[in-house]
N, C-alpha and C. Protein backbone atom coordinates (compact mmCIF):
# COMPACT_ATOMS: atom_id res chain seq x y z
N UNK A 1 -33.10 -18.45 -3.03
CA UNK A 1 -32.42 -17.20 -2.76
C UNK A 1 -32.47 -16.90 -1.26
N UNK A 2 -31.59 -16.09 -1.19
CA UNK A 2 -31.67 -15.64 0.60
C UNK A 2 -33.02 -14.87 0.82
N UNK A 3 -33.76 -15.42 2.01
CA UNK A 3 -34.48 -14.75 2.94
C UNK A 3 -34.57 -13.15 3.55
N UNK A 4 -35.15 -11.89 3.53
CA UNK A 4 -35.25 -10.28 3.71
C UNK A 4 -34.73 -11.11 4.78
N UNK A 5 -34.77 -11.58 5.83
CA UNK A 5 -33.93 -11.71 7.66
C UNK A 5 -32.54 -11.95 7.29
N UNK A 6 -32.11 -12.99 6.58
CA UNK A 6 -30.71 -13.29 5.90
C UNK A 6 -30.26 -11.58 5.64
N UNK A 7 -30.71 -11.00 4.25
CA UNK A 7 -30.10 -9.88 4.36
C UNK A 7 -29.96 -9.13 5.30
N UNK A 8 -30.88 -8.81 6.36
CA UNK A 8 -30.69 -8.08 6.94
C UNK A 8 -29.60 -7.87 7.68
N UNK A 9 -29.56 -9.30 8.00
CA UNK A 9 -28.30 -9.87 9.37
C UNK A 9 -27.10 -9.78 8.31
N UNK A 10 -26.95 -9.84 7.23
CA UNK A 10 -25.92 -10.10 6.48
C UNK A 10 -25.39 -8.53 6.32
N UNK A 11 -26.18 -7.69 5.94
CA UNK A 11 -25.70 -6.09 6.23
C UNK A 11 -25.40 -6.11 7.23
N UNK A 12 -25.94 -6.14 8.65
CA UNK A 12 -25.69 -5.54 9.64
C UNK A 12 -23.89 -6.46 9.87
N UNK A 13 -23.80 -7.26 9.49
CA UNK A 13 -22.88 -8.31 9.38
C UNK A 13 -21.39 -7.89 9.10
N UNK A 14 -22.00 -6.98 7.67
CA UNK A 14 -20.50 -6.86 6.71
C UNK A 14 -20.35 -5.47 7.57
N UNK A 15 -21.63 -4.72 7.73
CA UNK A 15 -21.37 -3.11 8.06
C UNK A 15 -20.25 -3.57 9.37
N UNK A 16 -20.41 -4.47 10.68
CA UNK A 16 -19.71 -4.71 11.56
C UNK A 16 -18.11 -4.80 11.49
N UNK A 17 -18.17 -5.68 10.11
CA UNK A 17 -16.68 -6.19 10.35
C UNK A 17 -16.04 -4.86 9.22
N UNK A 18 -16.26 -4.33 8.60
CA UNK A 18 -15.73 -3.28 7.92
C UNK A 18 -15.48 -2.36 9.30
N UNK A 19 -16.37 -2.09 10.17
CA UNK A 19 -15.87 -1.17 11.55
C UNK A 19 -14.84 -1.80 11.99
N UNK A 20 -14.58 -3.28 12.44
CA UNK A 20 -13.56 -4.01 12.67
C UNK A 20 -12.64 -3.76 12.01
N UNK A 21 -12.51 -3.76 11.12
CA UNK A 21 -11.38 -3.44 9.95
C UNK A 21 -10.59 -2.34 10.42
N UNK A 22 -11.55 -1.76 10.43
CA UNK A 22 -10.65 0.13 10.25
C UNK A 22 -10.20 -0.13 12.06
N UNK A 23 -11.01 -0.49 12.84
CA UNK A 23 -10.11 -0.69 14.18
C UNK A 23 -8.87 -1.62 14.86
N UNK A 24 -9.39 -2.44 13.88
CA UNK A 24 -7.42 -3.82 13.76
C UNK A 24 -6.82 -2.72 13.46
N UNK A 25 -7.18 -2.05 12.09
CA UNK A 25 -5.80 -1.14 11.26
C UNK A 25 -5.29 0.08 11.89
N UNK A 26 -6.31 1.09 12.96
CA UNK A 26 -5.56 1.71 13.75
C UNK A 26 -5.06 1.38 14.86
N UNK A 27 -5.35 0.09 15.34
CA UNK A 27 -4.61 -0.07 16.49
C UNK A 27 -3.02 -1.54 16.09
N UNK A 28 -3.37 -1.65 15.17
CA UNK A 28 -1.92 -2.06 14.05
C UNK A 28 -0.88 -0.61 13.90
N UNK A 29 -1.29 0.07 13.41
CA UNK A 29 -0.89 1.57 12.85
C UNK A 29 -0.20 2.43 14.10
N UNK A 30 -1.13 2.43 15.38
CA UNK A 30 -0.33 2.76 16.72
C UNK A 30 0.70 2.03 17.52
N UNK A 31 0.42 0.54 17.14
CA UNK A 31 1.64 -0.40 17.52
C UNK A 31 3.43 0.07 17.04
N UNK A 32 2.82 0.08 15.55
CA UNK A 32 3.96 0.02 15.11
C UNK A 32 4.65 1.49 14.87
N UNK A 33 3.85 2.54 15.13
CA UNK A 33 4.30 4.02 15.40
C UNK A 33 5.05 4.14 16.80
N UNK A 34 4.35 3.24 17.76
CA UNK A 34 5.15 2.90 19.04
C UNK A 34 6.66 2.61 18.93
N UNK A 35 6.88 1.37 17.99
CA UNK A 35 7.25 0.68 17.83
C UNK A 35 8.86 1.52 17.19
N UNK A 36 8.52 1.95 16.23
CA UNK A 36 9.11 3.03 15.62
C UNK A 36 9.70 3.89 16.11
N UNK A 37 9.28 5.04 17.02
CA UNK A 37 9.00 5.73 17.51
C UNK A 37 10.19 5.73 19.06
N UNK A 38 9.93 3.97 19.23
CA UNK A 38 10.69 3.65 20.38
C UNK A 38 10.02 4.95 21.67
N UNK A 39 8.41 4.84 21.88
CA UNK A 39 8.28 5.83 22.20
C UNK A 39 7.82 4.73 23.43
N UNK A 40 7.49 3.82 23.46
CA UNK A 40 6.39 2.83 24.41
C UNK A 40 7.15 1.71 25.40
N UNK A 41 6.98 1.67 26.17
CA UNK A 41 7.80 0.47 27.55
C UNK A 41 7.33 -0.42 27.02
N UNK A 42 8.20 -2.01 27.25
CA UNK A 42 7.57 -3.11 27.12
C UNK A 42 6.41 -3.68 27.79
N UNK A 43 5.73 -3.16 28.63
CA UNK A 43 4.91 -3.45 29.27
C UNK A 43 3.44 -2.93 27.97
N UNK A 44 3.63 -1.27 27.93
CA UNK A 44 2.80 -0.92 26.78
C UNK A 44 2.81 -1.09 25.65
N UNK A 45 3.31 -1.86 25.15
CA UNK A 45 3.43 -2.72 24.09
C UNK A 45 2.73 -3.95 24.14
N UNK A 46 3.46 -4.75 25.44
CA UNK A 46 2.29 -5.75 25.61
C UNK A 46 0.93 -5.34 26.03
N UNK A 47 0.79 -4.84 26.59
CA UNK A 47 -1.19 -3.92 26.87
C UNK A 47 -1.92 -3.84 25.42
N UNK A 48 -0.67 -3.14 24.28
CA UNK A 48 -1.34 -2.44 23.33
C UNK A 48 -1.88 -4.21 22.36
N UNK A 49 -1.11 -4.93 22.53
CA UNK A 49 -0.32 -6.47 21.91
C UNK A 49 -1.63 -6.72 22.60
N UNK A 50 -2.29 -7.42 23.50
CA UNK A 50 -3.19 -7.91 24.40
C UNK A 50 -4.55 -7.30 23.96
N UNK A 51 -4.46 -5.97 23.75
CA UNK A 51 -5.88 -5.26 23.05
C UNK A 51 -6.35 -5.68 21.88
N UNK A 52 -5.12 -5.45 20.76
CA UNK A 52 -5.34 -5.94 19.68
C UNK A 52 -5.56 -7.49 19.25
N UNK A 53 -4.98 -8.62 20.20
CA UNK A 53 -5.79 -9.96 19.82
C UNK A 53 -6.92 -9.93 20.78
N UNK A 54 -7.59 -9.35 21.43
CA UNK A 54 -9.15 -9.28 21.77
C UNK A 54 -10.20 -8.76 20.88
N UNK A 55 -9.46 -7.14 20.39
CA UNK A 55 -10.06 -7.04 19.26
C UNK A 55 -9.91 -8.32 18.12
N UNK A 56 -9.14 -8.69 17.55
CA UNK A 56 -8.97 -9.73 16.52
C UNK A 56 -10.18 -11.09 16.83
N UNK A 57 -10.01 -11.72 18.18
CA UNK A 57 -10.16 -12.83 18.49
C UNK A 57 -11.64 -12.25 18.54
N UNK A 58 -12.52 -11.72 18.81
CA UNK A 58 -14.09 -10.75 18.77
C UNK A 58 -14.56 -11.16 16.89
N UNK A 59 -13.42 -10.27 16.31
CA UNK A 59 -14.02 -9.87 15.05
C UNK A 59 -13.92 -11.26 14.40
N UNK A 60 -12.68 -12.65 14.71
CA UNK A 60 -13.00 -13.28 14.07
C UNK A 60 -14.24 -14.40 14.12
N UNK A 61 -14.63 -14.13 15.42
CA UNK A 61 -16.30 -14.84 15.49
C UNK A 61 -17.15 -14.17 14.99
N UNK A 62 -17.23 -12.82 15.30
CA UNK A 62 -18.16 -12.39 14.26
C UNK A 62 -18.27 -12.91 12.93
N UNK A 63 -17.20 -12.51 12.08
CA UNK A 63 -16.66 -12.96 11.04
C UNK A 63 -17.20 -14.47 10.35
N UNK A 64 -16.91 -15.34 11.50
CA UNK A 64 -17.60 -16.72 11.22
C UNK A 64 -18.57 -16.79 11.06
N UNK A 65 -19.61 -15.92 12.17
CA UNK A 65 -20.62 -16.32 11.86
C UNK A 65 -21.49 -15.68 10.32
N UNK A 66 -21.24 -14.39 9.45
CA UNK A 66 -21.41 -14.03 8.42
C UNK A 66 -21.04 -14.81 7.43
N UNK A 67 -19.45 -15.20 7.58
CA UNK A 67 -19.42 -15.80 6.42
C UNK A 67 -19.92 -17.57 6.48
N UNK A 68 -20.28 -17.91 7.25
CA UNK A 68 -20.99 -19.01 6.71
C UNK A 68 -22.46 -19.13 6.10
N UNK A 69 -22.60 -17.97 6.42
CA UNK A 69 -23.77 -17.64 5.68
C UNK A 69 -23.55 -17.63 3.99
N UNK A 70 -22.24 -16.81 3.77
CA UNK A 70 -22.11 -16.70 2.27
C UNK A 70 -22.52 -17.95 0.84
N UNK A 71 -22.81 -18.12 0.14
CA UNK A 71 -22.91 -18.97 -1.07
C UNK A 71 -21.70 -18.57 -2.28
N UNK A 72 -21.09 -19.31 -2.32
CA UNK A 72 -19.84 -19.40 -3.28
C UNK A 72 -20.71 -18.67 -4.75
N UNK A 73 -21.59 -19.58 -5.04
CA UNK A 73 -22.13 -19.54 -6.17
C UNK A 73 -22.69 -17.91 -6.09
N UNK A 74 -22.84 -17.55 -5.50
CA UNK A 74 -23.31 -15.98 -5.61
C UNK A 74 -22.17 -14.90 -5.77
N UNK A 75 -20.70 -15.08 -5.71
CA UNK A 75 -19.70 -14.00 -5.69
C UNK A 75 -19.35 -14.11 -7.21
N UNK A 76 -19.20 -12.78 -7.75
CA UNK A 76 -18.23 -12.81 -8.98
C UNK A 76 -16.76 -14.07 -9.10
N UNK A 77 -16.66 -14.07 -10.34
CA UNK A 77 -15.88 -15.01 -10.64
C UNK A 77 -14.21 -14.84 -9.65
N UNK A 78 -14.23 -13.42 -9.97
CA UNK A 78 -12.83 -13.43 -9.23
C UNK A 78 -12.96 -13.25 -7.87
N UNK A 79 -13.78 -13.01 -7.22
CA UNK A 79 -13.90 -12.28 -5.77
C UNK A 79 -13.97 -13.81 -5.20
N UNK A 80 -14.43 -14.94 -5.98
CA UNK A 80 -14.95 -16.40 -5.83
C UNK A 80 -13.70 -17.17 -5.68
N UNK A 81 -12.44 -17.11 -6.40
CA UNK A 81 -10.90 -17.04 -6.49
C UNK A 81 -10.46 -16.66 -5.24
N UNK A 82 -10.24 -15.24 -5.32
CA UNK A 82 -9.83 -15.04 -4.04
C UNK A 82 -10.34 -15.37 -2.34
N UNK A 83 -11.47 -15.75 -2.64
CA UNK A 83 -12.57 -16.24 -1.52
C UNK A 83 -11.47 -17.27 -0.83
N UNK A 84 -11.53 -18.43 -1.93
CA UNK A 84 -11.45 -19.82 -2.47
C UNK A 84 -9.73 -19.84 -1.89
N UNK A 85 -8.70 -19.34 -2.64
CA UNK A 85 -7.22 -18.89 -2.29
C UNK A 85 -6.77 -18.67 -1.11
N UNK A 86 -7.89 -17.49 -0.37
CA UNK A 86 -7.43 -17.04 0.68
C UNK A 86 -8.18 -17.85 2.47
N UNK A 87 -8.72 -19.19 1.78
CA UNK A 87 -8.57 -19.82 3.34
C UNK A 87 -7.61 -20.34 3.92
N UNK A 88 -6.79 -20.72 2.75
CA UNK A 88 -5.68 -21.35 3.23
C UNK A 88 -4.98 -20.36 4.00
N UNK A 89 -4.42 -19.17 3.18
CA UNK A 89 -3.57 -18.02 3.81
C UNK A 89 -4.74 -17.62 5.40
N UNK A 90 -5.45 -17.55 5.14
CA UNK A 90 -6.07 -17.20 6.54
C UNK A 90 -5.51 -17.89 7.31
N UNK A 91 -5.91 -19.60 7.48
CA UNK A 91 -5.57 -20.70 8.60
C UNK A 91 -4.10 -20.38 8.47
N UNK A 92 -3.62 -20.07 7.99
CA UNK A 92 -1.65 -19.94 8.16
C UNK A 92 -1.37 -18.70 9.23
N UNK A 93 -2.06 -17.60 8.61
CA UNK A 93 -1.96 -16.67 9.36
C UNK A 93 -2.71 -16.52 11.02
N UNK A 94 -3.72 -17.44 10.78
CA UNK A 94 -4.26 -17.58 12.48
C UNK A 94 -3.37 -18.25 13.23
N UNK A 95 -2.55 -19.48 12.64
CA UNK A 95 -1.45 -20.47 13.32
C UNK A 95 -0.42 -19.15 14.24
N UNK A 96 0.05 -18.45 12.68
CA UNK A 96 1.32 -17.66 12.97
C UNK A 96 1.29 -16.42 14.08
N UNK A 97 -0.25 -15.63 13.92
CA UNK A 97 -0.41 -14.63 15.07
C UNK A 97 -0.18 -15.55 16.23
N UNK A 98 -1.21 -16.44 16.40
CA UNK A 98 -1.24 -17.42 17.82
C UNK A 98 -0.10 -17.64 18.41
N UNK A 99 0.82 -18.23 17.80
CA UNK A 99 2.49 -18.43 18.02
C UNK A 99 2.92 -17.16 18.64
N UNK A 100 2.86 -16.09 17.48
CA UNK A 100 3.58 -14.63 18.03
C UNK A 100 3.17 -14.00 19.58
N UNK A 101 1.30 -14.33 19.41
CA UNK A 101 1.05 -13.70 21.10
C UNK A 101 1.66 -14.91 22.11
N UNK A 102 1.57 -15.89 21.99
CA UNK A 102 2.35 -16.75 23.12
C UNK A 102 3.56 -16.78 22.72
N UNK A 103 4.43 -16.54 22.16
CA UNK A 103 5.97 -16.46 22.30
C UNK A 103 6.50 -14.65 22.73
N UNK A 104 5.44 -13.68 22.28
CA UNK A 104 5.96 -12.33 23.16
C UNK A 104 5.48 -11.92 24.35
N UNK A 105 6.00 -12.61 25.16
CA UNK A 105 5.32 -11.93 26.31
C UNK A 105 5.92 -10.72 26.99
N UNK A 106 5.23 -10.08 27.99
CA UNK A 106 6.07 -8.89 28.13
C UNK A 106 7.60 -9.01 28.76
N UNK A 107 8.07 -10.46 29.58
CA UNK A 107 9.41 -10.71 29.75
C UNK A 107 9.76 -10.71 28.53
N UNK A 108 9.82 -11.62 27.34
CA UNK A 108 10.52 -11.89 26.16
C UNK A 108 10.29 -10.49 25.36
N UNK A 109 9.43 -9.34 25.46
CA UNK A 109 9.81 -8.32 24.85
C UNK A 109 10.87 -7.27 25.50
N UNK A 110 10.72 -6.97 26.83
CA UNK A 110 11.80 -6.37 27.60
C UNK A 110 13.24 -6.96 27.45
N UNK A 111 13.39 -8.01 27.10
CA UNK A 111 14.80 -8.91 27.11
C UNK A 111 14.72 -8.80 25.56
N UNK A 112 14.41 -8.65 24.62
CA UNK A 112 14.78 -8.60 23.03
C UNK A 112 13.73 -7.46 22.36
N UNK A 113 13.92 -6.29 22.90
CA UNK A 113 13.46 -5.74 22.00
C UNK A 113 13.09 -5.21 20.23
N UNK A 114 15.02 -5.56 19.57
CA UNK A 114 14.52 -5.70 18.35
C UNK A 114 14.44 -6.61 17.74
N UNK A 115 14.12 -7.99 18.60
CA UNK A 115 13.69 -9.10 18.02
C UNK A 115 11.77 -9.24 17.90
N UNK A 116 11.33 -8.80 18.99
CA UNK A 116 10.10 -8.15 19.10
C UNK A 116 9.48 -7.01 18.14
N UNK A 117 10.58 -6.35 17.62
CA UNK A 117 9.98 -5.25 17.08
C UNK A 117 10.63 -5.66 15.51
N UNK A 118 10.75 -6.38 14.84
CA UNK A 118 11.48 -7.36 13.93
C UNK A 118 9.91 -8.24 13.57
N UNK A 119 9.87 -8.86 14.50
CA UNK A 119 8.74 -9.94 14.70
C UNK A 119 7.38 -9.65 14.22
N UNK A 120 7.12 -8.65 15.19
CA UNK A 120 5.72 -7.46 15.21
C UNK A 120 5.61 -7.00 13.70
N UNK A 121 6.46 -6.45 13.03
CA UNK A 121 6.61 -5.59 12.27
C UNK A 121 5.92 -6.74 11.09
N UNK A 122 6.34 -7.78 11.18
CA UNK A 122 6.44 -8.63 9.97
C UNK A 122 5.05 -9.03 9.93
N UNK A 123 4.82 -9.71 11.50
CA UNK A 123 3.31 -10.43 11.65
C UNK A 123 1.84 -9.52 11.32
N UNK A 124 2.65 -8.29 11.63
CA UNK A 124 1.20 -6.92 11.48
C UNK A 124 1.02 -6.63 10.26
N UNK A 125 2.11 -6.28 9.61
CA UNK A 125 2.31 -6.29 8.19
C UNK A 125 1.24 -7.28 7.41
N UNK A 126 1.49 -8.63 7.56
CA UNK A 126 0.64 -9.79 6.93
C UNK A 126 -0.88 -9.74 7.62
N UNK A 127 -1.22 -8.99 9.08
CA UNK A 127 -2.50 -8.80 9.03
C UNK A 127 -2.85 -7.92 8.33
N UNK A 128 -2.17 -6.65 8.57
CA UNK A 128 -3.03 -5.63 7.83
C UNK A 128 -3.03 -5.88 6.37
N UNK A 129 -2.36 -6.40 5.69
CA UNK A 129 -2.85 -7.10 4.27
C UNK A 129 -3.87 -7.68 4.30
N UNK A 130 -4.05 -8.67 4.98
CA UNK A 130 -5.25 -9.22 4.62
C UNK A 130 -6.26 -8.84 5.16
N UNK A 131 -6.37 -7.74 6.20
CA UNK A 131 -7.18 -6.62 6.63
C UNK A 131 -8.36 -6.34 5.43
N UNK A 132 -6.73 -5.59 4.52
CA UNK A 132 -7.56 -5.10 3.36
C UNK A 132 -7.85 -5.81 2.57
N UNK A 133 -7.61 -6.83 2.29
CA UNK A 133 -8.21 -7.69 1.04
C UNK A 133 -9.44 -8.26 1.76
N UNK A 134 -9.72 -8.61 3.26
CA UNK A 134 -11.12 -8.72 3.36
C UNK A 134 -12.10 -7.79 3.31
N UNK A 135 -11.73 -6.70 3.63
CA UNK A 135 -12.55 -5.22 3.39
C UNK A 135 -12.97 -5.12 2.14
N UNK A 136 -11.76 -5.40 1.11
CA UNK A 136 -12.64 -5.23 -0.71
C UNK A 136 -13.28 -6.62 -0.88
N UNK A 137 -12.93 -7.64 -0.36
CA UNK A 137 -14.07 -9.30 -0.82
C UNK A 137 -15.09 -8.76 -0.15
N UNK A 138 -15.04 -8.33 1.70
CA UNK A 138 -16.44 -8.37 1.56
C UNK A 138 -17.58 -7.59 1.58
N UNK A 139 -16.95 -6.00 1.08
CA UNK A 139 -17.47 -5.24 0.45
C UNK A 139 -18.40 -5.66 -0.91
N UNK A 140 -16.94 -6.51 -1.92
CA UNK A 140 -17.67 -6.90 -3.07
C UNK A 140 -18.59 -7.71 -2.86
N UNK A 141 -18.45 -8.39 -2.11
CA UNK A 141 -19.23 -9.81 -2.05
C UNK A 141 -20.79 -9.19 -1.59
N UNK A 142 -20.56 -8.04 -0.51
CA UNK A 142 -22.13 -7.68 -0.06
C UNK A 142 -22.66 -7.02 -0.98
N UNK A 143 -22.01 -6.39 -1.79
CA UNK A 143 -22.45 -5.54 -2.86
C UNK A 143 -23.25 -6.44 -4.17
N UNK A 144 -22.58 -7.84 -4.54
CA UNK A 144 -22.89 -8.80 -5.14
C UNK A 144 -24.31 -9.57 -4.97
N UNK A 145 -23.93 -9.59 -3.83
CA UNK A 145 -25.22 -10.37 -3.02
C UNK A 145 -26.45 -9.56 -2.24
N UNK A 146 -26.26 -7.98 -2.45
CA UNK A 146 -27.24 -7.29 -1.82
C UNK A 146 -27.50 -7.19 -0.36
N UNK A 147 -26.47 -7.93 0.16
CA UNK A 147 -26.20 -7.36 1.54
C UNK A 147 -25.85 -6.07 2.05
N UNK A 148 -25.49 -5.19 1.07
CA UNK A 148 -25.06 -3.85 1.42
C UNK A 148 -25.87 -3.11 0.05
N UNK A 149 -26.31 -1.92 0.15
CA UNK A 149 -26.70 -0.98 -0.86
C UNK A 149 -25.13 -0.03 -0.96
N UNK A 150 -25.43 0.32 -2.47
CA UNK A 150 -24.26 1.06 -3.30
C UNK A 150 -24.70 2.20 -2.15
């Protein structure tokens, strides 16, 4: 079984990236209110674009380093499914952001704006999904494994 130091680091772990969570999703949420809004220059768009994969590119090392900690054999059957399902969609979705920040730069957003805001809309969309589906795995999962108290 895991080690009291394992848990510990494993709470302090999930508690982290659940803060991560809710901060991808408001600064997803202000993008695309920008965006919307047609309230923001292409320049602040790219600033806001540039913030948000620092935040991202942060949380997903964190991220690594927790979940390799995890044991398959310890998650409920379905949370173990979706675990299992969703690496693939992850590595797709790391390819596809990567692409999006090097193909918008702030020239190519000033010169096509609603191709940019077309683009954005779609790629944020598919993070903040899986935003939340890592928030309930690894909620469940700490909850499963006693990394987190109810």
């Amino acid at each position: 079984m895991f080690s009291n130091r394992h848990f510990n680091l494993q709470r302090v772990g999930f508690a982290r990236l659940v803060e991560d969570h809710i901060l991808i999703e408001s600064s997803i949420s202000a993008l695309l209110d920008d965006l919307r809004d047609e309230a923001a220059s292409p320049h602040e768009l790219s600033v806001q674009l540039d913030a948000l994969a620092v935040i991202i590119r942060k949380h997903l090392r964190e991220e690594s380093d927790v979940i390799q900690n995890i044991r398959l054999e310890t998650l409920p059957d379905t949370w173990r499914a979706t675990w299992i399902e969703g690496e693939a969609a992850l590595l797709q979705l790391k390819v596809d952001w990567s692409n999006f920040l090097d193909h918008w730069t702030e020239c190519r957003i000033a010169n096509d704006m609603p191709g940019f805001s077309d683009a954005a809309s779609a790629i944020l969309a598919r993070l903040s999904d899986r935003v939340k589906t890592e928030t309930q795995c690894f909620y469940k999962t700490a909850l499963s494994t006693g990394g987190i108290e109810y």
